[in-house]
C-alpha atoms as a PDB file:
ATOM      1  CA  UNK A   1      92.649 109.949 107.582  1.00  0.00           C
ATOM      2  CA  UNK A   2      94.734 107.781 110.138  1.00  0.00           C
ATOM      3  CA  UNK A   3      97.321 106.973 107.383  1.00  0.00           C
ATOM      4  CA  UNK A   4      97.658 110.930 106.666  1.00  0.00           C
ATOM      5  CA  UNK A   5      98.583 111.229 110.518  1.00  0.00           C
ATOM      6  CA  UNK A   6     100.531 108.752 110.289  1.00  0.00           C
ATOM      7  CA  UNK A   7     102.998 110.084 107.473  1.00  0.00           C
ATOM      8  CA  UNK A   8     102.671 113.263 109.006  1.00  0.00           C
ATOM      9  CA  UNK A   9     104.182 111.946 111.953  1.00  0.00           C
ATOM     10  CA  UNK A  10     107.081 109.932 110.446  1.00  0.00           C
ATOM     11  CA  UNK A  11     107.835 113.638 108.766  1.00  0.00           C
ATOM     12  CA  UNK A  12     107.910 115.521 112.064  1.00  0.00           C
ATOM     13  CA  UNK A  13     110.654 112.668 113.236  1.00  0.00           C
ATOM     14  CA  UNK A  14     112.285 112.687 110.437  1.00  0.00           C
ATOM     15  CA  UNK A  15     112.655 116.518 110.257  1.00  0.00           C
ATOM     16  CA  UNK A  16     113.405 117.164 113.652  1.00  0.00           C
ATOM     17  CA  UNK A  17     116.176 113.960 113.456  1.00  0.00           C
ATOM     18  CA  UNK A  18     117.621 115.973 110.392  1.00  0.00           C
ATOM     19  CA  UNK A  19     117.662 119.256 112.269  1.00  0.00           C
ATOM     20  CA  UNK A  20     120.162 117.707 114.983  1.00  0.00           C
ATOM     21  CA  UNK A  21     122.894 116.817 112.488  1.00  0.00           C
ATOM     22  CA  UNK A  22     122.434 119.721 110.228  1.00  0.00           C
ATOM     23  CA  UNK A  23     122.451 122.750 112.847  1.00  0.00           C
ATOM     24  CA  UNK A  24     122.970 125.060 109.547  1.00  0.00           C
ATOM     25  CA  UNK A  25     119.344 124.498 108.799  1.00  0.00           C
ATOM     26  CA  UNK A  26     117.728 123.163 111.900  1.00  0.00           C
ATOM     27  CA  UNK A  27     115.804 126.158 112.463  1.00  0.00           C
ATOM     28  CA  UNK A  28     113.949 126.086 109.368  1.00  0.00           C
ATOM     29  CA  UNK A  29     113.591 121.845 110.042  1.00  0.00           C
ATOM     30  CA  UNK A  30     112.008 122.901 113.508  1.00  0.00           C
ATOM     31  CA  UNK A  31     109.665 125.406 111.350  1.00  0.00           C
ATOM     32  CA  UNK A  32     108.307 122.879 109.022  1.00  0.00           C
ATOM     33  CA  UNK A  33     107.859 120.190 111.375  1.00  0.00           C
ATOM     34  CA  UNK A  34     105.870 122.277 113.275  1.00  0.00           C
ATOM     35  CA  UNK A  35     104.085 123.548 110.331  1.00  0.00           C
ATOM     36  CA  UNK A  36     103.206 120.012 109.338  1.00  0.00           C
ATOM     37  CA  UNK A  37     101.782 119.683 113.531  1.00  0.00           C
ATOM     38  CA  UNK A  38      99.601 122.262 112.813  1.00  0.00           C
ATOM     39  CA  UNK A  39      97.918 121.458 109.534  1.00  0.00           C
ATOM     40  CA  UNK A  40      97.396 117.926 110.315  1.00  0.00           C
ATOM     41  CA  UNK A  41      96.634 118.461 113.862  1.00  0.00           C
ATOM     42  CA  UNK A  42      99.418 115.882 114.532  1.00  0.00           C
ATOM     43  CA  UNK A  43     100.851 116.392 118.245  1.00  0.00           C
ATOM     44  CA  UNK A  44     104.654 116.793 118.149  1.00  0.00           C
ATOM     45  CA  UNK A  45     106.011 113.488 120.603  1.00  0.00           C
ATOM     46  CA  UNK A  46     106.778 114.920 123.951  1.00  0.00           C
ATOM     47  CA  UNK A  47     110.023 113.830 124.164  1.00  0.00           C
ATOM     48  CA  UNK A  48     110.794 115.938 120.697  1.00  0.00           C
ATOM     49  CA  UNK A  49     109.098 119.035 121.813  1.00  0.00           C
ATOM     50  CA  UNK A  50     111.819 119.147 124.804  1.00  0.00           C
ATOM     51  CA  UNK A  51     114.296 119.813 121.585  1.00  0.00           C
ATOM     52  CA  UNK A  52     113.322 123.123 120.014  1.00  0.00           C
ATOM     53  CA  UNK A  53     111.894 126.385 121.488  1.00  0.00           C
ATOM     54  CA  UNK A  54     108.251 127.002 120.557  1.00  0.00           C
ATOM     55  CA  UNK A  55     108.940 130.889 120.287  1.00  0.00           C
ATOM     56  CA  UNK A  56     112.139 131.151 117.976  1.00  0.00           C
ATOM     57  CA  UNK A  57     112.363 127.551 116.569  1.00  0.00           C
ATOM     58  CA  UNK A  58     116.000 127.246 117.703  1.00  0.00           C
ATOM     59  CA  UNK A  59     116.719 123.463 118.167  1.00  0.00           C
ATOM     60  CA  UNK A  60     118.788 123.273 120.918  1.00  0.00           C
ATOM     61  CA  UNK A  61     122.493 122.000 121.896  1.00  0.00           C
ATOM     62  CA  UNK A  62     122.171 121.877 125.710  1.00  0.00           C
ATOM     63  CA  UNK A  63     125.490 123.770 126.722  1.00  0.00           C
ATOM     64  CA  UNK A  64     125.474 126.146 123.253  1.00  0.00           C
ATOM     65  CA  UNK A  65     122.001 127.793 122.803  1.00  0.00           C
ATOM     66  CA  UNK A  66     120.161 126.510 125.802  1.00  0.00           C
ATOM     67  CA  UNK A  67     120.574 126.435 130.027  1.00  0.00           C
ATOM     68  CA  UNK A  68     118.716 123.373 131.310  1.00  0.00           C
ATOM     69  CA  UNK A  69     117.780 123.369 135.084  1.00  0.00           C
ATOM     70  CA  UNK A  70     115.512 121.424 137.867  1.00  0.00           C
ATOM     71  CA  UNK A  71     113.438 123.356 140.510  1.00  0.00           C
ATOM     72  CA  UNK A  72     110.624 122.764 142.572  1.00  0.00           C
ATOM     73  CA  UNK A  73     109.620 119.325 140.191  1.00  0.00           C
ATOM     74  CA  UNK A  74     110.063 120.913 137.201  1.00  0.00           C
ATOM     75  CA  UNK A  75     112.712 120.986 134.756  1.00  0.00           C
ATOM     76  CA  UNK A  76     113.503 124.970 132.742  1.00  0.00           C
ATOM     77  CA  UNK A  77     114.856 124.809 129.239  1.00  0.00           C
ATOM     78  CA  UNK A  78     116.305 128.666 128.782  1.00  0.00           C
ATOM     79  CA  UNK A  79     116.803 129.550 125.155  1.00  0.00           C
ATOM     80  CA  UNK A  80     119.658 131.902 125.144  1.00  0.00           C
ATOM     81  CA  UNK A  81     119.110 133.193 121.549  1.00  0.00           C
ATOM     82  CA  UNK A  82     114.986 134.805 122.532  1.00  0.00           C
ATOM     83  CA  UNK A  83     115.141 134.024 126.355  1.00  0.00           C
ATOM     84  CA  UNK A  84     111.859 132.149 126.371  1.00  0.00           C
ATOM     85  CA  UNK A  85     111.652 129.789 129.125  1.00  0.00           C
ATOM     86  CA  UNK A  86     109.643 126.487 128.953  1.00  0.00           C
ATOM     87  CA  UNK A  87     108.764 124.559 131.878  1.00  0.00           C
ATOM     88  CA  UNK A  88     108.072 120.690 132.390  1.00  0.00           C
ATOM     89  CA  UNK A  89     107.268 118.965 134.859  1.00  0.00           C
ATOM     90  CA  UNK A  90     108.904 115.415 135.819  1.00  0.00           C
ATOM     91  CA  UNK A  91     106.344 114.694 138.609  1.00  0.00           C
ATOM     92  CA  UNK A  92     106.619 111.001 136.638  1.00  0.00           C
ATOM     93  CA  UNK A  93     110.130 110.699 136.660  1.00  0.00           C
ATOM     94  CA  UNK A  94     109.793 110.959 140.238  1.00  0.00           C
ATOM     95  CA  UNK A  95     107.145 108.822 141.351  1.00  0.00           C
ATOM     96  CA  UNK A  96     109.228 106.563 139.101  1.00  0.00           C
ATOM     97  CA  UNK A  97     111.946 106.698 141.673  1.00  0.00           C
ATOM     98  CA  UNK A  98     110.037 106.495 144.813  1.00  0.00           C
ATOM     99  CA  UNK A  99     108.472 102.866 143.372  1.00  0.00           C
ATOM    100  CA  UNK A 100     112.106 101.811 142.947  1.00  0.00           C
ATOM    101  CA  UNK A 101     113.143 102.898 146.217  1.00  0.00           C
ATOM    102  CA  UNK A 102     109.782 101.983 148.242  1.00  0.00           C
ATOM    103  CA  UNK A 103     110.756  98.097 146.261  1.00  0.00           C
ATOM    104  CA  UNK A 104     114.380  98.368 147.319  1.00  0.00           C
ATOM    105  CA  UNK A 105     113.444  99.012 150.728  1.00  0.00           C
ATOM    106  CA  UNK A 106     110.982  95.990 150.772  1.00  0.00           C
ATOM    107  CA  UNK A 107     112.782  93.675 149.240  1.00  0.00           C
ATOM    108  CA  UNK A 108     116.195  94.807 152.469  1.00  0.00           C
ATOM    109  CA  UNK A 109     113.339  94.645 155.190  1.00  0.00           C
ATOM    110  CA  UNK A 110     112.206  90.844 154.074  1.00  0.00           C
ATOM    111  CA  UNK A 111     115.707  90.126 153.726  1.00  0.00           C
ATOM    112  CA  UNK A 112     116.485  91.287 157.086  1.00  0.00           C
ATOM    113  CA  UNK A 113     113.321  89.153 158.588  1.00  0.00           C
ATOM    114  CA  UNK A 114     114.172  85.849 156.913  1.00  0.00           C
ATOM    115  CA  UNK A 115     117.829  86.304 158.458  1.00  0.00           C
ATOM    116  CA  UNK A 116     115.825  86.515 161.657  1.00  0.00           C
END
């Protein structure tokens, strides 16, 4: 059972990899993979299901087919082909930053004491 998830998996990458240098057929590559998700109750990688809109199966070209923007902690993919809007938040990303920061700022206060 694990190995069946497993191949399912390296499909879904391997699909959705295709369906970014073929654009001719990467809505039918975005169909199957997601196809393949459902049958074999495989989740879809979270940083591939930022690629393709769960409505119309358009894999997008940020710039061409879909409008990418941050607000309130979240980032909005647009599809302009349906208009579907998918939301996600990057509460991570940012607590990500703040630890970087909050160590920066550390590590410039105990350099300023030892100067001392």
């Amino acid at each position: 059972m694990i190995d069946q998830k497993k191949i399912a998996l390296r499909h879904i990458k391997e699909l959705l990899e295709e369906a970014e240098k073929n654009t001719e057929f990467a809505k039918r590559y975005v169909h199957l993979a997601r196809n393949i998700s459902k049958r074999t109750k495989t989740p879809i990688p979270s940083g591939l299901k930022r690629r393709f809109c769960k409505k119309c199966s358009t894999f997008f070209i940020i710039g061409e087919n879909c409008r990418v923007r941050t607000t309130n902690g979240k980032v909005s993919y647009t599809c302009l082909e349906c208009k579907n809007v998918q939301r996600f938040p990057y509460i991570k990303e940012q607590k990500q930053k703040r630890a970087s920061l909050a160590r920066a700022y550390s590590a410039k206060s105990e350099h300023k004491q030892i100067k001392q």
